[in-house]
Protein backbone atom coordinates (compact mmCIF):
# COMPACT_ATOMS: atom_id res chain seq x y z
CA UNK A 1 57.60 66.92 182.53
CA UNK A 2 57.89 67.54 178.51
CA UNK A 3 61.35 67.89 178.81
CA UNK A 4 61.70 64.57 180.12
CA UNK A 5 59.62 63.08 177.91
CA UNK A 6 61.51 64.83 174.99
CA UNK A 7 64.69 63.54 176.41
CA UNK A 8 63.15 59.43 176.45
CA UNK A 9 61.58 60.44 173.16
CA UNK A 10 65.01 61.13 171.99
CA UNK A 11 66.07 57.57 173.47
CA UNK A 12 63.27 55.98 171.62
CA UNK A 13 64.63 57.73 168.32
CA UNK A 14 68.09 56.82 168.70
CA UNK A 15 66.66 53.03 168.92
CA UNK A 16 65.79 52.76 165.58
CA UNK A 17 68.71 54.53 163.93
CA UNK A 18 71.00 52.31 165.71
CA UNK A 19 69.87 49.20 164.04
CA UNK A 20 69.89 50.90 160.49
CA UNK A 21 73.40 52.12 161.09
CA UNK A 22 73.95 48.25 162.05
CA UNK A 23 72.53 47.54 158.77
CA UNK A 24 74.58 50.27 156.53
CA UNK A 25 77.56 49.56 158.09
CA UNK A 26 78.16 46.05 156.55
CA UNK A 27 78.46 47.43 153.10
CA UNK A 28 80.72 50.33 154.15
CA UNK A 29 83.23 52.08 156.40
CA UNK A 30 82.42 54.01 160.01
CA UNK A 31 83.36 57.46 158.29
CA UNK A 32 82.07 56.58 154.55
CA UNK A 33 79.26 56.35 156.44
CA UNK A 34 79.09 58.94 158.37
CA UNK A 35 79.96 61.54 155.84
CA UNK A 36 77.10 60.40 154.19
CA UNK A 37 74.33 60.67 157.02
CA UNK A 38 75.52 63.83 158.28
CA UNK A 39 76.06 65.73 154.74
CA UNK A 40 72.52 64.37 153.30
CA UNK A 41 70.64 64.79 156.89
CA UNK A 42 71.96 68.47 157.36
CA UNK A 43 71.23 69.10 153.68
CA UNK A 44 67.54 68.02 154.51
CA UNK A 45 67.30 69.81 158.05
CA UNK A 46 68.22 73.41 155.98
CA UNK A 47 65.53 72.74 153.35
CA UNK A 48 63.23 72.11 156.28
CA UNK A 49 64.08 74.96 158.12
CA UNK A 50 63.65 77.18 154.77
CA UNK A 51 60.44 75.53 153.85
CA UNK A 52 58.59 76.22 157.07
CA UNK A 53 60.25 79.47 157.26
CA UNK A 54 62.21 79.70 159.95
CA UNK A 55 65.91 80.41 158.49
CA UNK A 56 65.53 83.95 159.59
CA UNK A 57 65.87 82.35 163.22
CA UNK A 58 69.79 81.06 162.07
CA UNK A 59 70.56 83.88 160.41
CA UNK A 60 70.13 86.07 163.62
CA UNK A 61 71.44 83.69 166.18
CA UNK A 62 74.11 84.83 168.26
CA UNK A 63 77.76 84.05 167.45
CA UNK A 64 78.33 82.66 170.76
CA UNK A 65 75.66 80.41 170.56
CA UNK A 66 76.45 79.59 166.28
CA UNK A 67 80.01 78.53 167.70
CA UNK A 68 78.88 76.61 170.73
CA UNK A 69 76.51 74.71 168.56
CA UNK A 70 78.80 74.23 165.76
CA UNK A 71 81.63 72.92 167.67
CA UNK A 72 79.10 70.40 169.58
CA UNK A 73 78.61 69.03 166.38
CA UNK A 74 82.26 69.01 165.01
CA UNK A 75 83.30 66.97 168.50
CA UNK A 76 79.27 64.79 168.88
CA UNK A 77 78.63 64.22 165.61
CA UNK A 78 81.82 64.36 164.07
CA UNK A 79 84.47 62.56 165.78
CA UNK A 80 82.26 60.73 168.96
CA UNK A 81 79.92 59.42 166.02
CA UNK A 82 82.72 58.19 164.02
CA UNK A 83 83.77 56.46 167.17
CA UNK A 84 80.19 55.04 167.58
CA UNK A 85 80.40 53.25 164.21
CA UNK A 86 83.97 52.01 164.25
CA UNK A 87 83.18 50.48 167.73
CA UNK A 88 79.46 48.68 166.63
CA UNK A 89 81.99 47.05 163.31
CA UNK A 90 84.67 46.50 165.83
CA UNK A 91 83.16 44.58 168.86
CA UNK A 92 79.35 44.89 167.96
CA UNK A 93 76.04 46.14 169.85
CA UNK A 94 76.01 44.16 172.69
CA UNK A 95 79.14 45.34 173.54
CA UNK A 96 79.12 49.14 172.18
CA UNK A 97 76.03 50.23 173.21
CA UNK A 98 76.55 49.25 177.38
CA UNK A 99 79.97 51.56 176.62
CA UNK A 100 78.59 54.35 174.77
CA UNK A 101 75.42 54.31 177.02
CA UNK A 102 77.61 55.15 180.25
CA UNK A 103 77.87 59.32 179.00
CA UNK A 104 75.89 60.08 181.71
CA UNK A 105 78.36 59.37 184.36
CA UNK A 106 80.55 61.55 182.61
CA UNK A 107 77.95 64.48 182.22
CA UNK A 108 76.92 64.38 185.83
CA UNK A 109 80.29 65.76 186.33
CA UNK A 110 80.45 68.30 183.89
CA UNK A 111 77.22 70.05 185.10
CA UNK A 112 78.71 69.89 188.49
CA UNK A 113 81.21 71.39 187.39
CA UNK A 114 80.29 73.56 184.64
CA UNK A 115 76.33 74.69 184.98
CA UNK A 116 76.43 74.61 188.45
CA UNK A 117 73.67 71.63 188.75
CA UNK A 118 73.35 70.37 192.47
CA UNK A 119 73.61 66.41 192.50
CA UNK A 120 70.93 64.80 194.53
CA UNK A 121 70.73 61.47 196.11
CA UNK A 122 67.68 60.81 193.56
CA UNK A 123 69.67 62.13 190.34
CA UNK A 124 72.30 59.97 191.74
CA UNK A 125 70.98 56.91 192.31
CA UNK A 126 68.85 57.45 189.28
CA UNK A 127 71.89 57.25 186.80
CA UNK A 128 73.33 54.60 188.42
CA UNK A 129 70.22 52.59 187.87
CA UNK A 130 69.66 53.18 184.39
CA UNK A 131 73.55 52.52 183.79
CA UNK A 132 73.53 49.13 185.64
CA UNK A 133 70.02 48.34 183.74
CA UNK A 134 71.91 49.21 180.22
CA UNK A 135 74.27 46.81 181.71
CA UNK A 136 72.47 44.20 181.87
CA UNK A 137 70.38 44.80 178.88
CA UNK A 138 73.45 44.55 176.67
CA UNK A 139 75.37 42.33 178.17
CA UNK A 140 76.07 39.02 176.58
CA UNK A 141 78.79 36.00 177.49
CA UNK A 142 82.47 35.81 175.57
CA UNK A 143 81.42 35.46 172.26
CA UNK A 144 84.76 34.28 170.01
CA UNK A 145 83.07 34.89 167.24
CA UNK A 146 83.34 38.63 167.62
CA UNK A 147 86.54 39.14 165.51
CA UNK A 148 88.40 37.02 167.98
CA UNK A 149 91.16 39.30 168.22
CA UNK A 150 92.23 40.69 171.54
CA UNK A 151 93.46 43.99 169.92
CA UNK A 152 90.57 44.47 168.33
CA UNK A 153 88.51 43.65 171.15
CA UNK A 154 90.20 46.11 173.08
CA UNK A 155 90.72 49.03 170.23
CA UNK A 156 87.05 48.83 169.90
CA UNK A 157 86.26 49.14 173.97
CA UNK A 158 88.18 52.09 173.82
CA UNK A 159 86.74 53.63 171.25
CA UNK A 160 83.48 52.86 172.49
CA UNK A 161 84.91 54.95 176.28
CA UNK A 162 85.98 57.61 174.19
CA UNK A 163 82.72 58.11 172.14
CA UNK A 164 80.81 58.64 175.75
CA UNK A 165 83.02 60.77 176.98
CA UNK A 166 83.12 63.01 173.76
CA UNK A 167 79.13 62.76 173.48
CA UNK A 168 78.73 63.72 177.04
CA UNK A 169 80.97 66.89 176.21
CA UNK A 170 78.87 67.39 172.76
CA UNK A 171 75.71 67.52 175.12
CA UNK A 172 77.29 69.94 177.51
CA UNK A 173 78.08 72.27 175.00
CA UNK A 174 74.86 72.17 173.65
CA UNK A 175 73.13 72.94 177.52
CA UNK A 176 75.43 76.36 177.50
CA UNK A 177 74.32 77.02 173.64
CA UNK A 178 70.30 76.55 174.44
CA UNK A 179 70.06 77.19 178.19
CA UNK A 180 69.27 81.22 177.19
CA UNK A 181 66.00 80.33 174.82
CA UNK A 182 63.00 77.82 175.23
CA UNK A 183 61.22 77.26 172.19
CA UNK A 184 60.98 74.68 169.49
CA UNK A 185 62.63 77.00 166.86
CA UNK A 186 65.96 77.95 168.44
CA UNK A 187 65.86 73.79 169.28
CA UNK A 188 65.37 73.16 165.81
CA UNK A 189 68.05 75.81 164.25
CA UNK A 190 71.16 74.57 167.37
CA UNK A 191 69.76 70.99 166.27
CA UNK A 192 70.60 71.77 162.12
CA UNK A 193 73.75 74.35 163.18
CA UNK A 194 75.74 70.86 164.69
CA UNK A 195 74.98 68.51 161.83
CA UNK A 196 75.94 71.47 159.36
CA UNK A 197 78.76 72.06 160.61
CA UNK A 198 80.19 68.89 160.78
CA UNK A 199 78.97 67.73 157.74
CA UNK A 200 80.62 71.00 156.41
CA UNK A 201 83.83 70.18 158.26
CA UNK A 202 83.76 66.13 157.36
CA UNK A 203 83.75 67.00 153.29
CA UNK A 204 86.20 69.50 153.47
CA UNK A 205 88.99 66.95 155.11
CA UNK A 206 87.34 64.00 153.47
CA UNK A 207 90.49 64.14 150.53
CA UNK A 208 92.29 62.91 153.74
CA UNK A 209 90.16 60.83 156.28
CA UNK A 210 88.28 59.25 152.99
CA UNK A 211 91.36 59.07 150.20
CA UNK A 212 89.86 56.66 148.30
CA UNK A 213 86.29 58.53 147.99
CA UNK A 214 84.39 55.51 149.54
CA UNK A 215 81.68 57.54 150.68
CA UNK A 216 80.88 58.99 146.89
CA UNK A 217 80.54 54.85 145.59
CA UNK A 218 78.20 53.62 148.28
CA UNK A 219 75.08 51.75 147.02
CA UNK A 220 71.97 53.20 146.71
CA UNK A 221 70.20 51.50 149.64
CA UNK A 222 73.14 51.43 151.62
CA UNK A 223 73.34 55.43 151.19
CA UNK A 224 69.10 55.79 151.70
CA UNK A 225 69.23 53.41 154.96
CA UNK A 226 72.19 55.25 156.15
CA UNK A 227 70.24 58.96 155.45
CA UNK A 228 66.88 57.56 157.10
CA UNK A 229 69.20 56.79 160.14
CA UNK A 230 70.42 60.05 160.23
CA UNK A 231 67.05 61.71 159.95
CA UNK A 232 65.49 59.41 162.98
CA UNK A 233 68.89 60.20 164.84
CA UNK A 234 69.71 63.73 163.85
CA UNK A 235 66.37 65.35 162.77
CA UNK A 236 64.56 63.76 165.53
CA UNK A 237 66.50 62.22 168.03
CA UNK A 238 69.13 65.22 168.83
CA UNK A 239 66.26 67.55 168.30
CA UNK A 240 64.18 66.12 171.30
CA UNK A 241 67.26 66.08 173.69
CA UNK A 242 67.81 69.88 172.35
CA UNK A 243 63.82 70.71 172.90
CA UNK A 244 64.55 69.49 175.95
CA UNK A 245 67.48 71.34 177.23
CA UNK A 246 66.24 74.40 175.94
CA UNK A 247 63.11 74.03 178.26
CA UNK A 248 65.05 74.39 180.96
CA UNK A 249 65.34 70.61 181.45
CA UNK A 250 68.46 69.71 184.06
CA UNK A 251 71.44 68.16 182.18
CA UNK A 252 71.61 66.02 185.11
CA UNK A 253 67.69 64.60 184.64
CA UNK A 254 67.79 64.68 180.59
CA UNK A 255 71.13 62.84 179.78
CA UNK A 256 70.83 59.72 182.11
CA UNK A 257 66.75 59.41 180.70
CA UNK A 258 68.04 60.45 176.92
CA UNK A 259 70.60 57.35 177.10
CA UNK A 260 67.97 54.56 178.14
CA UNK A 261 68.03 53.29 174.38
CA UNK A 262 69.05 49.53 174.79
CA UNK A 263 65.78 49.74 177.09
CA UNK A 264 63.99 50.10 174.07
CA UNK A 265 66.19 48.19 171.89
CA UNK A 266 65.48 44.85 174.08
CA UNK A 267 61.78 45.92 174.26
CA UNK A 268 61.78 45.92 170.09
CA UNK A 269 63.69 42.62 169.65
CA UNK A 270 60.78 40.62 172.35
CA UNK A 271 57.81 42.32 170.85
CA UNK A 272 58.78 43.05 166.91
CA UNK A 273 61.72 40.25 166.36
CA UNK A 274 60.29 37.65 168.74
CA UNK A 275 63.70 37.44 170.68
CA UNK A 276 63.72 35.26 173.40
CA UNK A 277 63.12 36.81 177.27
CA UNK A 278 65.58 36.31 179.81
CA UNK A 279 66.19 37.06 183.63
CA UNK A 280 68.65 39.70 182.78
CA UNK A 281 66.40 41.22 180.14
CA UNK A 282 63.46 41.38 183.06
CA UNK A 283 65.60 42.77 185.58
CA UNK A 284 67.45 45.00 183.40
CA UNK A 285 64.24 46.96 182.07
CA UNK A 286 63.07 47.11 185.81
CA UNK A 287 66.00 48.84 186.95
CA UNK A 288 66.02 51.35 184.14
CA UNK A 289 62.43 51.88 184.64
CA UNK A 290 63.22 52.31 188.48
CA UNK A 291 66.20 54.85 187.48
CA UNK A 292 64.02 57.29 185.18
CA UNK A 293 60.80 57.16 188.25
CA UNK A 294 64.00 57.94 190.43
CA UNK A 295 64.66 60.92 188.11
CA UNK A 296 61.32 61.93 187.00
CA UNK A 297 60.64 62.47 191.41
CA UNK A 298 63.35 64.87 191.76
């Protein structure tokens, strides 16, 4: 039961930081932007680990699991995020997020196929329900005021496809690199091991993906909304869905309840923006409710 409850606290985290990356990313680009919340938030997470002494616990984890984590966060972090932002500029939340929010689909399979996970009819039906519910959540008529170009439309659905399948591979990597400990320190190091990494890996090819140096002449409070973001996301949000995986949590129960966020996100515009209720707002939280019971049975 904690490790679901990690996994929809993880949901609840990733809520927040979407609609501050929303924020950021009308004063700058998708990877100015994401070199900045990944360098800063990794620089943060070491400090942390040093300051509550637990460093000793990355110095002495296993290569294996170092380059399983690391490489999580170069493919996750590095290039699905970068994905992730381009597509919220490109075609915006209501469309992203139902796109982005199908990974679980995709990492059903891979524990079938990888960790050996047996599929039941709950898990099933369970996923399905909370990726019809996301549906609805997000979904919103033609809107031509969404860059009204047709390539764009469609560069930025794609983009959106590709950054749940490369997330759902991100979290599968992660499962192999955590399924051997169960403790909140090992989550924490794996956790600060993929945002290093990347953020590592992102500066060092920045002279080419950034030529211009964008990233170094952000504002101020587009740079500190961008790094709170990648706290709530990174220190907390990845950490949860980590905690959880390392308790032993199936990929097949945490991923489907970890990617319930435009649950929350419609929940947060009724009660803290005053957004209007509709039908498909009611029906869509009941089904996503109905998948995660559905899940939590198994």
């Amino acid at each position: 039961m904690i490790g679901e409850l990690a996994a929809l606290g993880a949901a609840i985290s990733w809520t927040f930081s979407a609609i501050l990356y929303r924020k950021a990313l009308q004063q700058t680009k998708p990877v100015s932007a994401n070199i900045i919340r990944l360098s800063c938030t990794s620089a943060i997470l070491l400090v942390f680990l040093v300051a509550i002494g637990r460093f000793g616990v990355l110095t002495s984890l296993p290569v294996g699991i170092f380059v399983l984590a690391a490489v999580s966060g170069i493919i996750g972090l590095g290039v699905g995020d970068t994905l992730y932002l381009l597509s919220l500029r490109m075609i915006g939340v209501a469309r992203a997020v139902p796109i982005t929010c199908t990974y679980p689909l995709f990492g059903l399979l891979w524990a079938a196929l990888f960790s050996g996970e047996t599929m039941t009819p709950g898990v099933v039906f369970g996923t399905a329900a909370i990726v019809f519910g996301i549906w609805l959540l997000s979904h919103q008529k033609e809107n031509a005021t969404v860059d009204g170009q047709r390539t764009t439309m469609i560069k930025g659905m794609a983009a959106a496809l590709a950054t749940a399948l490369l997330w759902s591979v991100s979290i599968s990597m992660m499962n192999l690199a955590v399924k051997e400990t169960a403790d909140l320190d090992h989550a924490l190091v794996v956790n600060t091991v993929r945002a290093s990494a990347i953020a590592i890996f992102l500066l060092a090819v920045s002279p080419i993906i950034d030529r211009e140096r964008s990233f170094l002449k952000v504002r101020r409070k587009t740079a500190a909304t961008l790094i709170v973001g990648g706290i709530v996301a990174l220190g907390l949000g990845w950490f949860f869905l980590t905690y959880s995986l390392a308790l032993k949590t199936l990929e097949s129960r945490a991923v489907p309840i970890s990617s319930t966020t435009p649950l929350f996100s419609a929940l947060a515009g009724v009660f803290l923006l005053h957004e209007k209720i509709t039908t498909r707002n009611v029906l869509g939280s009941v089904i996503v409710v109905v998948g995660i019971f559905l899940i939590f049975l198994v």
